[in-house]
C-alpha atoms as a PDB file:
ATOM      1  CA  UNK A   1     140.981 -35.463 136.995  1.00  0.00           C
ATOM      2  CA  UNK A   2     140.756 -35.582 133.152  1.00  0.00           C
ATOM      3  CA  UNK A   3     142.363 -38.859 131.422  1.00  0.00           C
ATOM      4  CA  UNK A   4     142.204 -39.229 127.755  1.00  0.00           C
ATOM      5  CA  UNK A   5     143.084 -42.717 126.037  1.00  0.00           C
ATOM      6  CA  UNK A   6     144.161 -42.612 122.369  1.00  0.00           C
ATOM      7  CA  UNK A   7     145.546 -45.029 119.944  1.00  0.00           C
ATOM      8  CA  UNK A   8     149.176 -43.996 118.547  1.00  0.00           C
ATOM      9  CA  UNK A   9     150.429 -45.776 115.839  1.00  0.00           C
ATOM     10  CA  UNK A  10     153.920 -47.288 115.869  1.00  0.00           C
ATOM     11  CA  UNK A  11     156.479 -46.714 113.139  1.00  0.00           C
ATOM     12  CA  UNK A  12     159.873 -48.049 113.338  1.00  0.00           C
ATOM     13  CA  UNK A  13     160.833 -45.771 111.613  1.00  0.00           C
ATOM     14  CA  UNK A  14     160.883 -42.753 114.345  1.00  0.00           C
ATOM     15  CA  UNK A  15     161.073 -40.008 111.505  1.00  0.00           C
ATOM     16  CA  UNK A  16     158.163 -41.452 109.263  1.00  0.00           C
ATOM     17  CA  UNK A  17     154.623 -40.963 109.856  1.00  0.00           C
ATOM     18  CA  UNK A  18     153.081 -43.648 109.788  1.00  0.00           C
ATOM     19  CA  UNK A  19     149.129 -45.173 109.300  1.00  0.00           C
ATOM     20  CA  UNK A  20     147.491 -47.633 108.689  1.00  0.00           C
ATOM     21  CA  UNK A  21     145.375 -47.116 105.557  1.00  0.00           C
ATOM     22  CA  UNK A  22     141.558 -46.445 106.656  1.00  0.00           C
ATOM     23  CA  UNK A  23     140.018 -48.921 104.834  1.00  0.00           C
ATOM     24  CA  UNK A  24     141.933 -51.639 106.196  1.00  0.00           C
ATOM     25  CA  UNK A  25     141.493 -50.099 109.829  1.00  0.00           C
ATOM     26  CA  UNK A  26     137.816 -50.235 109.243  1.00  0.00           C
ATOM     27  CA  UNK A  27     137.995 -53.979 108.126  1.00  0.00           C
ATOM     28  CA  UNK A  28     139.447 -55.055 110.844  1.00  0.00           C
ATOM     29  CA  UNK A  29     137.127 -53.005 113.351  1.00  0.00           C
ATOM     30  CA  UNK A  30     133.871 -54.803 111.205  1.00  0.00           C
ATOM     31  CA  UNK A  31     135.661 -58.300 111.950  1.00  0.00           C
ATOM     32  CA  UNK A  32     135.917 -57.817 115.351  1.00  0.00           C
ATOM     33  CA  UNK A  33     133.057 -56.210 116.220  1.00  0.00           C
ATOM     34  CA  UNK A  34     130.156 -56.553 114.038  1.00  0.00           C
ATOM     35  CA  UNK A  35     128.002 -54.335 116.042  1.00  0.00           C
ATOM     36  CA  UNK A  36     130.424 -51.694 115.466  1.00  0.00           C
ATOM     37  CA  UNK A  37     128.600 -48.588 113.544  1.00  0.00           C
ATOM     38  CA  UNK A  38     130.615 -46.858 110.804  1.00  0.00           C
ATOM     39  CA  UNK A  39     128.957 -43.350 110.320  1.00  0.00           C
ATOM     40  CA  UNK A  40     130.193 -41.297 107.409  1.00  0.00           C
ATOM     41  CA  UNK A  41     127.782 -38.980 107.692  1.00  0.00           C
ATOM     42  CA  UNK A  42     128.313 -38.246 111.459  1.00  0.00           C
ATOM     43  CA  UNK A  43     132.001 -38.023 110.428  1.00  0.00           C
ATOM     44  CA  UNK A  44     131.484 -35.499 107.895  1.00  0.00           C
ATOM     45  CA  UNK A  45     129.586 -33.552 110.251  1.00  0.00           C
ATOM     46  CA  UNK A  46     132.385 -33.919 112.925  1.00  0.00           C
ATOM     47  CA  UNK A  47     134.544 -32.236 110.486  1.00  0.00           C
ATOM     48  CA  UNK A  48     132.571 -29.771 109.346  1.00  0.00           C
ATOM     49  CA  UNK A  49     132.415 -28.616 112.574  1.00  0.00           C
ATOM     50  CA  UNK A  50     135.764 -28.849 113.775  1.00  0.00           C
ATOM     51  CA  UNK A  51     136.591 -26.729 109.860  1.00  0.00           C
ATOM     52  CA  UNK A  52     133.901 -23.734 111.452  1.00  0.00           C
ATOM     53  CA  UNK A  53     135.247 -23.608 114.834  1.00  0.00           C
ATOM     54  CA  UNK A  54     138.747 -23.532 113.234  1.00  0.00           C
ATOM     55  CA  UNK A  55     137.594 -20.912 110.804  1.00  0.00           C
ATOM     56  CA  UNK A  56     136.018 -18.781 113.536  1.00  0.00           C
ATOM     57  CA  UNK A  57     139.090 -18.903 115.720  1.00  0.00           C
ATOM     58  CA  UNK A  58     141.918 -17.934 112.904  1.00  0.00           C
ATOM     59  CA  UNK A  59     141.593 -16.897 109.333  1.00  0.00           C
ATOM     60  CA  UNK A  60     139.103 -18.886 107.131  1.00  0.00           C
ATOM     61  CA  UNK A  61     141.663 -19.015 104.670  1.00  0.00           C
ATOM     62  CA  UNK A  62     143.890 -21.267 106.988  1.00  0.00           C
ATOM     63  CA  UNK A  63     145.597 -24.243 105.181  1.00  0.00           C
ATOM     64  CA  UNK A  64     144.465 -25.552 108.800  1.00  0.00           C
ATOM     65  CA  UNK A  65     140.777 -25.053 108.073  1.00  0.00           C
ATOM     66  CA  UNK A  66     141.148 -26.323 104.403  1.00  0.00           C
ATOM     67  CA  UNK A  67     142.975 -29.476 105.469  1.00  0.00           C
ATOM     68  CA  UNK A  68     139.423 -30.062 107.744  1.00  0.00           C
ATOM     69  CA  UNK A  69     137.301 -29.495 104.504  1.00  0.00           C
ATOM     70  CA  UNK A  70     139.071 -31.288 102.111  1.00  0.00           C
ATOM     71  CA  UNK A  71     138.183 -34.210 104.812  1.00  0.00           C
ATOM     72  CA  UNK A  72     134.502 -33.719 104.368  1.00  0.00           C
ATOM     73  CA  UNK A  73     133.550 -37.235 102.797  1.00  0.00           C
ATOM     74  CA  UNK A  74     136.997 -39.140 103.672  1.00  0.00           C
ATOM     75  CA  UNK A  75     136.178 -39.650 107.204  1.00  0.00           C
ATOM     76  CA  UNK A  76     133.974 -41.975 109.466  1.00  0.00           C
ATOM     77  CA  UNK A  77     132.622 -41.273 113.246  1.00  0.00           C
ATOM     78  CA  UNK A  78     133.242 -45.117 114.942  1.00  0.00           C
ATOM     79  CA  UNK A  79     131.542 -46.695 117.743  1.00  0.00           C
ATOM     80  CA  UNK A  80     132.431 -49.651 119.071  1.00  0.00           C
ATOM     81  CA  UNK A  81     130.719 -51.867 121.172  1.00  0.00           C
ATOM     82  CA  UNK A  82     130.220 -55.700 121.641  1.00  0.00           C
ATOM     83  CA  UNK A  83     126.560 -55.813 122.339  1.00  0.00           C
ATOM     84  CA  UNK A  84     123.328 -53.670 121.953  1.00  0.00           C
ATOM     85  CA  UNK A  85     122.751 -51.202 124.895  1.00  0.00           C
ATOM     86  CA  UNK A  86     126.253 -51.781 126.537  1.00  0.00           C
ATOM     87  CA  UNK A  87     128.992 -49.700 126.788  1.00  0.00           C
ATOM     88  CA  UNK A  88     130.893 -48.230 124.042  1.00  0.00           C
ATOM     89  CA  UNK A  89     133.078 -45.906 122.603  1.00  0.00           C
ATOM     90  CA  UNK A  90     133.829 -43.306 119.639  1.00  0.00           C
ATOM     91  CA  UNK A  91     135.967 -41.962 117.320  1.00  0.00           C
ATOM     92  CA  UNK A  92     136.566 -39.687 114.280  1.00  0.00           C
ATOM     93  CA  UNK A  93     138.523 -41.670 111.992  1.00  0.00           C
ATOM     94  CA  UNK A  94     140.403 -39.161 109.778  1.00  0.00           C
ATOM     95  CA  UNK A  95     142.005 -39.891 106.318  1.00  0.00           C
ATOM     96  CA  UNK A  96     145.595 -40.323 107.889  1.00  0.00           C
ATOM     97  CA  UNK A  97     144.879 -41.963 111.301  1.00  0.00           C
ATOM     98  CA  UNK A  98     148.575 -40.893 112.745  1.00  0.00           C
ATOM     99  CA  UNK A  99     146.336 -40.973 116.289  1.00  0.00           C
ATOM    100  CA  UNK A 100     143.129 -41.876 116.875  1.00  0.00           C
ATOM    101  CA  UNK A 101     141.400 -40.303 120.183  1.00  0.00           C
ATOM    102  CA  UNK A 102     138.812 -42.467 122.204  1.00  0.00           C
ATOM    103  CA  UNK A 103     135.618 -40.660 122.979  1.00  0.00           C
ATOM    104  CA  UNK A 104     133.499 -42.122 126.241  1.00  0.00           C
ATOM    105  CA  UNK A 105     129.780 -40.876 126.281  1.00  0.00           C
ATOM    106  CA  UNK A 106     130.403 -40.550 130.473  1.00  0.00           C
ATOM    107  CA  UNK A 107     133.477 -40.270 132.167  1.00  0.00           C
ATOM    108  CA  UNK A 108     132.144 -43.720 133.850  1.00  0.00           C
ATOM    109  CA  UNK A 109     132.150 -45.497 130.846  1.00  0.00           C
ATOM    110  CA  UNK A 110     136.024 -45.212 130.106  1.00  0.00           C
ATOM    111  CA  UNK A 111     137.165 -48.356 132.792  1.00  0.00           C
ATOM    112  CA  UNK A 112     133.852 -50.184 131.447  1.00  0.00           C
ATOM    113  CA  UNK A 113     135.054 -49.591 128.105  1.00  0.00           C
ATOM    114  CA  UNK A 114     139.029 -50.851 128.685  1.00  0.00           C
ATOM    115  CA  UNK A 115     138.555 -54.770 127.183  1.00  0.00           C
ATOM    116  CA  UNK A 116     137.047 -53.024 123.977  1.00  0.00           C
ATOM    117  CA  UNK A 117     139.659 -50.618 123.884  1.00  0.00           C
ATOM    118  CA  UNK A 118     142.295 -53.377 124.705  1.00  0.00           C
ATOM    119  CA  UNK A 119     140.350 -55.734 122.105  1.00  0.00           C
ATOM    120  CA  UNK A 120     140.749 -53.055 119.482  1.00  0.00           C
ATOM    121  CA  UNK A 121     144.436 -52.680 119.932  1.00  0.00           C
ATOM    122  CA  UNK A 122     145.023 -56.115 119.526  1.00  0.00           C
ATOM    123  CA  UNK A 123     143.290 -55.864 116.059  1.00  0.00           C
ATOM    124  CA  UNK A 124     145.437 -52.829 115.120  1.00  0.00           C
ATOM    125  CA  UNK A 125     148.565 -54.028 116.044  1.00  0.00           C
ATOM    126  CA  UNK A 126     150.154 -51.070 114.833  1.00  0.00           C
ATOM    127  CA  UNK A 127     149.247 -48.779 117.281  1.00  0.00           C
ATOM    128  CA  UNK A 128     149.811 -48.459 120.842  1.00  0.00           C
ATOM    129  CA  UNK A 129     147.411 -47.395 123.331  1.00  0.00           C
ATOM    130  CA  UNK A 130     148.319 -43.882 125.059  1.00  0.00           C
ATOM    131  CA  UNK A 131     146.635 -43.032 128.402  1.00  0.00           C
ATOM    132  CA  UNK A 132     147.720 -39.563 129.540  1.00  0.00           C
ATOM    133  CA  UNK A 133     146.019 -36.858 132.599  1.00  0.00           C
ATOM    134  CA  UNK A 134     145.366 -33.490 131.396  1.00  0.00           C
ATOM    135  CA  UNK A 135     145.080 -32.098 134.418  1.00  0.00           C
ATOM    136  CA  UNK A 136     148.942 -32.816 134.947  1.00  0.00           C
END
């Protein structure tokens, strides 16, 4: 069974798309957790990636695949954690965090990881968290 956790953030406006801004998402992730890393340049290589794979799988010239470029150095990769050598989880911050999918380095680590991911929820009270099965 596959289950994926994201973040969704909640307008109330249901026809707006709604953020929060990234800088203020990553303040509030440094207050909370100041062992938190904030890696641009793991970000930009995230990116990169996901703009190659795109490229390779449609046409390079894909508004799609320039959308993932133009992101190159306005995006972070996030951990969080709450202490050195204990669990934790990821993200790729992108410039318009609409959703924000959790990463887990092991599929173990995703009910170890719930009070951080409830934790950061609380600090961005504008998003919901959204568990869903893929395999449904």
């Amino acid at each position: 069974m596959a289950i994926t956790d994201c973040l969704i953030h909640r307008d109330p406006d249901p026809d707006a798309e709604g953020y929060l801004p990234p800088a203020e998402l990553l303040r509030r992730v440094a207050t909370l957790f100041p062992l938190a890393i904030i890696d641009r340049e793991r970000g930009d290589r995230v990116i990169r990636a996901e703009a190659d794979n795109l490229a390779r799988l449609m046409n390079p010239t894909d508004r799609l695949v320039e959308l993932h470029r133009q992101a190159v150095g306005r995006v972070a990769y996030v951990t969080i954690r709450d202490a050195t050598g204990g669990p934790q989880f990821g993200f790729l911050l992108r410039p318009r965090p609409t959703m924000i999918e959790i990463e887990y380095e092991r599929p173990g680590d995703r009910q170890v990881c719930r009070p951080l991911l409830e934790s950061l929820a609380v600090a961005l009270a504008e998003y919901d968290i959204l568990t869903e099965d893929l395999d449904d």
